[in-house]
Protein backbone atom coordinates (compact mmCIF):
# COMPACT_ATOMS: atom_id res chain seq x y z
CA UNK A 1 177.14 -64.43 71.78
CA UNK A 2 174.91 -62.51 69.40
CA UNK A 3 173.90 -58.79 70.32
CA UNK A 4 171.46 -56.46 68.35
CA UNK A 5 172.88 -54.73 65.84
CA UNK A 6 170.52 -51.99 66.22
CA UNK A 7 171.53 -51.72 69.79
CA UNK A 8 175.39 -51.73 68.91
CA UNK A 9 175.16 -49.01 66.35
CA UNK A 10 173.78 -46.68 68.77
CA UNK A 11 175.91 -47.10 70.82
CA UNK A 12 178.71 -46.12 68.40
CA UNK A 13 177.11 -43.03 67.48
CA UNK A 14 176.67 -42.40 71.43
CA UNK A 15 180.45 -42.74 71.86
CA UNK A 16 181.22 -41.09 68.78
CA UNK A 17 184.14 -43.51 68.07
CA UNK A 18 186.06 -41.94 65.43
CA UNK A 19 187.43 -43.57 62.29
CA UNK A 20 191.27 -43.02 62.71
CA UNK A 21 192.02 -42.28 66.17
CA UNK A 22 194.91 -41.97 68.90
CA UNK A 23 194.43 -45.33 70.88
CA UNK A 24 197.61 -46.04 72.29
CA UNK A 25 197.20 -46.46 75.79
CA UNK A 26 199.11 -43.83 77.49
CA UNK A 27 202.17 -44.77 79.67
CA UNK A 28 202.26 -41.81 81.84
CA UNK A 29 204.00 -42.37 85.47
CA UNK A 30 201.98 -43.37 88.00
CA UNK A 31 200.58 -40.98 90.33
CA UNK A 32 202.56 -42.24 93.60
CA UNK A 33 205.38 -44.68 93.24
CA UNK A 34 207.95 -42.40 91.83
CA UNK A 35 206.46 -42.75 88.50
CA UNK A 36 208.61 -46.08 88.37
CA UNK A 37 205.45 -48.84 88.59
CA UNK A 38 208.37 -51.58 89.10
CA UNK A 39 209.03 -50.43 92.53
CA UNK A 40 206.88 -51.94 95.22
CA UNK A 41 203.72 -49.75 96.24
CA UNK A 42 204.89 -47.66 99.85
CA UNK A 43 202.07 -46.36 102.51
CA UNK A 44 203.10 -43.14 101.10
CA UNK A 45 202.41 -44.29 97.33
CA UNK A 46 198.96 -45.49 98.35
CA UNK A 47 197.92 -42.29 100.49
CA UNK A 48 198.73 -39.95 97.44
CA UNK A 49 197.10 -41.98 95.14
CA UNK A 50 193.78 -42.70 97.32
CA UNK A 51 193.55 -38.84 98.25
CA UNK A 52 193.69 -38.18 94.77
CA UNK A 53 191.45 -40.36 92.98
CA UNK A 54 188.57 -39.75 96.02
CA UNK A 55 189.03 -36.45 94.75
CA UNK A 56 188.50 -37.43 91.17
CA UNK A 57 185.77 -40.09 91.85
CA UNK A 58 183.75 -37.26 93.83
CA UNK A 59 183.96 -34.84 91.40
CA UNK A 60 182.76 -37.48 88.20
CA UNK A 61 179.75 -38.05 89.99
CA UNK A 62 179.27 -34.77 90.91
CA UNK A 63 179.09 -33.82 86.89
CA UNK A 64 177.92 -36.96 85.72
CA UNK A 65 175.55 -39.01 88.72
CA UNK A 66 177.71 -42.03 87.82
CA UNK A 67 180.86 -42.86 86.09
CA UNK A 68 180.63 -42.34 82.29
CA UNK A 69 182.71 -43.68 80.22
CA UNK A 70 185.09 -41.86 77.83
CA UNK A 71 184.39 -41.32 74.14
CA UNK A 72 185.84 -44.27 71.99
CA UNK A 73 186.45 -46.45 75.55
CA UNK A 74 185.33 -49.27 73.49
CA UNK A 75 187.68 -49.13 70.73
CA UNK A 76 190.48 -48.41 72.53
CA UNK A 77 189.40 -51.46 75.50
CA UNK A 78 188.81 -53.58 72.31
CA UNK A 79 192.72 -52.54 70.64
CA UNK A 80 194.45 -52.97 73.70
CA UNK A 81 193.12 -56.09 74.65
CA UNK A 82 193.82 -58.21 71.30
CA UNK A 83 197.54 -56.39 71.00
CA UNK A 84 197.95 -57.74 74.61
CA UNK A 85 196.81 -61.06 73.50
CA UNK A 86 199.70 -61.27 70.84
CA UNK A 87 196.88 -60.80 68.04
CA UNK A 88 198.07 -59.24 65.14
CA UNK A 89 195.52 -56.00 65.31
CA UNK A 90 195.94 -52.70 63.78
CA UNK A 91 194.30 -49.20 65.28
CA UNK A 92 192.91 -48.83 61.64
CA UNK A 93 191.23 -52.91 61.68
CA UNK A 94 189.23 -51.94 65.23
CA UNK A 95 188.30 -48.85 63.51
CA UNK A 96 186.78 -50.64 60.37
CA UNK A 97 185.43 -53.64 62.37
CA UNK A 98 183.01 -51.10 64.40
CA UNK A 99 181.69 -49.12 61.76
CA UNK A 100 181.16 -51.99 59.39
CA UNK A 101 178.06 -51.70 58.63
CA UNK A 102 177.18 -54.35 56.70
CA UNK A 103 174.08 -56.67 57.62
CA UNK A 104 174.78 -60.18 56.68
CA UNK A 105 177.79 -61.57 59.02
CA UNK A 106 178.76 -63.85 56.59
CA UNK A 107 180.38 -61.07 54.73
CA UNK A 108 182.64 -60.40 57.43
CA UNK A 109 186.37 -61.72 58.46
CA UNK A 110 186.50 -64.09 61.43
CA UNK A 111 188.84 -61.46 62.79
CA UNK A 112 186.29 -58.79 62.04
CA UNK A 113 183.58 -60.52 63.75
CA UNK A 114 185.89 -61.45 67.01
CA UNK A 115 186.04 -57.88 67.32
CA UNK A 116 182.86 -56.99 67.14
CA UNK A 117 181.84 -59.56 69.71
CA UNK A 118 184.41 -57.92 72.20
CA UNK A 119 183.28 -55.00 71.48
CA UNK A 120 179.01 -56.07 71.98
CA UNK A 121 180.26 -57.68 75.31
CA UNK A 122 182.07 -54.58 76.76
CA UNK A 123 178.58 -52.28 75.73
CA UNK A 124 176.86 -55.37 77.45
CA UNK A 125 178.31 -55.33 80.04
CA UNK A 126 178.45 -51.99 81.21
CA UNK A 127 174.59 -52.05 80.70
CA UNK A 128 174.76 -54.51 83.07
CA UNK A 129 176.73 -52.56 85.49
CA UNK A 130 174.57 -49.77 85.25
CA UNK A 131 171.86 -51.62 86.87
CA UNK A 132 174.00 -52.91 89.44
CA UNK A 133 173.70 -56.36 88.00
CA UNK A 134 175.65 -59.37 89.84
CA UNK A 135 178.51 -61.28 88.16
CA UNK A 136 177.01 -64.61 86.46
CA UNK A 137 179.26 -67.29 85.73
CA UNK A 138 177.75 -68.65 82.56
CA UNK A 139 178.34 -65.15 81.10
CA UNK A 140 182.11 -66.51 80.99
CA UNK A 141 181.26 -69.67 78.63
CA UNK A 142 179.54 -66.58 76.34
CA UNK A 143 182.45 -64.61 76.76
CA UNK A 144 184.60 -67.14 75.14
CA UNK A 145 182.43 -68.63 72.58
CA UNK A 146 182.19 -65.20 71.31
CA UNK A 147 185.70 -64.40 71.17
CA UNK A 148 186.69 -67.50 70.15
CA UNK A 149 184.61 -67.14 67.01
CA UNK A 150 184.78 -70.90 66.52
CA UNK A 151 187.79 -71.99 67.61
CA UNK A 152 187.07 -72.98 70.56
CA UNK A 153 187.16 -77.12 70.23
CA UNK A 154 187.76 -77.64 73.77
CA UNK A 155 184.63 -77.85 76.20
CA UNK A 156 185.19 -76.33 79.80
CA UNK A 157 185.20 -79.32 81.79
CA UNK A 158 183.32 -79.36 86.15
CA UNK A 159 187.12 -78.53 87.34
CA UNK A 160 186.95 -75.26 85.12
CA UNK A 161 183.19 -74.08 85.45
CA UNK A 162 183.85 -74.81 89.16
CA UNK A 163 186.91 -72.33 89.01
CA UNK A 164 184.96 -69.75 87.54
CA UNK A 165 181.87 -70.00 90.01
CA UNK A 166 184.82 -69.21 92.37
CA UNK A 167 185.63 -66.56 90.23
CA UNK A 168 182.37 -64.79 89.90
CA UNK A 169 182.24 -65.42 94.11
CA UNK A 170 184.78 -62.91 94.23
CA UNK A 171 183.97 -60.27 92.06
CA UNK A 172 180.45 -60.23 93.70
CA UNK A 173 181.57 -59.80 96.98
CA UNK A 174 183.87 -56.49 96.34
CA UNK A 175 185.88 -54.57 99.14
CA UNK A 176 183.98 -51.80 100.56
CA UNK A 177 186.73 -49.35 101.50
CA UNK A 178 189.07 -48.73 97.92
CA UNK A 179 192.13 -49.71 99.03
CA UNK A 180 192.02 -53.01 99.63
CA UNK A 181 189.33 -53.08 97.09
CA UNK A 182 192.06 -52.66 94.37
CA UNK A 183 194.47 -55.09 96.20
CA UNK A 184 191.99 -57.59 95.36
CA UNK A 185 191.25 -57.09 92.11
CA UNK A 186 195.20 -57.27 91.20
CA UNK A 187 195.25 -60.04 92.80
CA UNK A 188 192.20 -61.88 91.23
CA UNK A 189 193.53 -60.69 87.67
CA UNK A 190 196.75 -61.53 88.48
CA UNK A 191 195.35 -64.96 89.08
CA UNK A 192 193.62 -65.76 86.22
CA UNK A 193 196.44 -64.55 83.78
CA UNK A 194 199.06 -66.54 85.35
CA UNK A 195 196.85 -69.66 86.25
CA UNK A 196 194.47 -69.52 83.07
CA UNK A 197 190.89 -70.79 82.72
CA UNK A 198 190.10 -71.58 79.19
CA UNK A 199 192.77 -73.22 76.94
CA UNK A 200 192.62 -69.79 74.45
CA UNK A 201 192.10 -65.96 74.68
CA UNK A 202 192.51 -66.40 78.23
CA UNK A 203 194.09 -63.18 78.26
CA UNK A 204 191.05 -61.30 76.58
CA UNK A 205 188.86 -63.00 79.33
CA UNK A 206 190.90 -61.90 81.87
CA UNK A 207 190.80 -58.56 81.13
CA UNK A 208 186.59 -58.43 80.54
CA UNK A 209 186.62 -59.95 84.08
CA UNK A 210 188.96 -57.09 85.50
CA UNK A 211 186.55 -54.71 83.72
CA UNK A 212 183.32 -56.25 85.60
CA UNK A 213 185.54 -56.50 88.61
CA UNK A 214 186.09 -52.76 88.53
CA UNK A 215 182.95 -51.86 87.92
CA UNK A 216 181.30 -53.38 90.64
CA UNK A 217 183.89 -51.79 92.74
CA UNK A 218 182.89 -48.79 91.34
CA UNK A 219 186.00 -47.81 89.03
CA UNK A 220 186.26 -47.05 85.57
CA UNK A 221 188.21 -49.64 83.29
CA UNK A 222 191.62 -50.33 83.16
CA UNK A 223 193.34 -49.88 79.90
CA UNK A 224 197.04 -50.83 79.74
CA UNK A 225 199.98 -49.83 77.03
CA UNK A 226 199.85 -52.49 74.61
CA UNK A 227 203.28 -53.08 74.98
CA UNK A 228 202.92 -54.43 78.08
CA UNK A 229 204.85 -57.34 79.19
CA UNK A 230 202.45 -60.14 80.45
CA UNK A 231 204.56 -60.73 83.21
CA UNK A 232 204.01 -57.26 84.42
CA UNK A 233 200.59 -57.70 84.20
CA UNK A 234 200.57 -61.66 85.49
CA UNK A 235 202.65 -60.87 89.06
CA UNK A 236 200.56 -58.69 91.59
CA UNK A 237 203.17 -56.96 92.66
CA UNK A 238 204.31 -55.40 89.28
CA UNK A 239 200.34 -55.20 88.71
CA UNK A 240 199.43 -53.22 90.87
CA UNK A 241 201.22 -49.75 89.98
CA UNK A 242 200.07 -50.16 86.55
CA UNK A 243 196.41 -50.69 87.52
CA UNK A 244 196.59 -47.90 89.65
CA UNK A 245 198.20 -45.50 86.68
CA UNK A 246 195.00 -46.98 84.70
CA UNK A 247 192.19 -46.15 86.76
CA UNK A 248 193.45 -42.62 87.17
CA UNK A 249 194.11 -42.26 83.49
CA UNK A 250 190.78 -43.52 83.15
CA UNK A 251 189.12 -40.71 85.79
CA UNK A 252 191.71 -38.00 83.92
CA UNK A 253 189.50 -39.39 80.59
CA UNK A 254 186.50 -39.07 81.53
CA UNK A 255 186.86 -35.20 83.71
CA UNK A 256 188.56 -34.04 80.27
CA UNK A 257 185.29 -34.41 78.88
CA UNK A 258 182.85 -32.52 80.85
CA UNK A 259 181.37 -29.29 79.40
């Protein structure tokens, strides 16, 4: 997937990314649950979590109109993402891959480039979300070429394409009320990490779906500590906590920003 460069680079300068930031992903306790995400969720988790990120989602579009992302969400998305994936990626690589500047492409590392793409997709696609855009399943085969950078030699076969029509199905159709709304996006995500779709970067897919997933829930991303275990992240149940402690990180981001 090829974006505009022109396009990209403003949107750098928008999010004023800087060059050697703070992007661990924080691991502060979850908001409910004891602050221990591997106990199971109770009613009265859920009912202080739900009171307080209505609270928080009222008062972001009260300043904003609409969710807007935190400064340097992309980088930070981007980091976490390839750490989770087992990819060998420093803070200080994402931070020269997305102010590299350079015109020709050739010039750059395949690593470099990968990057770049996952970064292009997540401006993409909250473009898309913006305009309230539905979920297209051949966005997926995109995804992946594009992250893949090439090394993708294995075509999606009718068994896989058909998997992620069933796939985009889902995060179409989101929950109305938030609660159960979240439930299902665990669960989907859950899904697709334990039972993947494409033979590599499966886990970087995942987690652009979970974004898009979010979104047209309307939430804010999820961005979890890189070192994450996958099986926390691949078992609904240990999920769960951790996406909630996300989402309200994310709201926490984004109020810590208005004037």
């Amino acid at each position: 997937m090829t974006w505009g460069e022109m396009d990209f680079r403003r949107h750098l300068r928008r999010t004023s990314i800087p060059r050697v930031p703070a992007w661990e992903a924080s691991r502060h306790p979850a908001r409910g649950n004891g602050g221990d995400p591997a106990r199971p969720l109770t009613d009265g988790d859920w009912h202080a979590w739900l009171r307080a990120v209505e609270r928080k989602r009222r008062l972001a579009a009260r300043l904003n109109g609409s969710i807007t992302l935190s400064a340097g969400y992309v980088a930070r998305a981007t980091y976490s993402s390839f750490r989770l994936e087992g990819l060998a990626v420093a803070e200080s690589d994402v931070a020269a891959a997305l102010t590299d500047r350079r015109a020709a492409r050739g010039l750059r590392s395949r690593q470099t480039q990968r990057l770049r793409n996952h970064a292009a997709i997540l401006v993409h696609m909250e473009a898309a979300l913006r305009l309230g855009a539905l979920f297209k399943a051949g966005g997926v085969v995109r995804w992946y070429t594009s992250v893949s950078c090439g090394l993708s030699t294995t075509s999606l076969d009718d068994a896989t394409m058909g998997r992620i029509d069933a796939v985009a199905r889902r995060i179409n159709s989101p929950q109305l009320r938030l609660q159960p709304a979240v439930k299902e996006v665990a669960r989907l995500h859950a899904q697709v990490l334990s039972d993947p779709i494409v033979p590599s970067f499966n886990g970087i897919l995942a987690r652009l779906l979970l974004r898009y997933h979010l979104g047209r829930c309307n939430l804010p991303p999820a961005i979890f500590a890189v070192d994450t275990q996958p099986v926390e992240l691949s078992e609904e149940p240990s999920l769960l906590p951790r996406l909630l402690t996300a989402i309200d990180a994310s709201y926490d981001m984004m109020l810590s920003q208005r004037p």
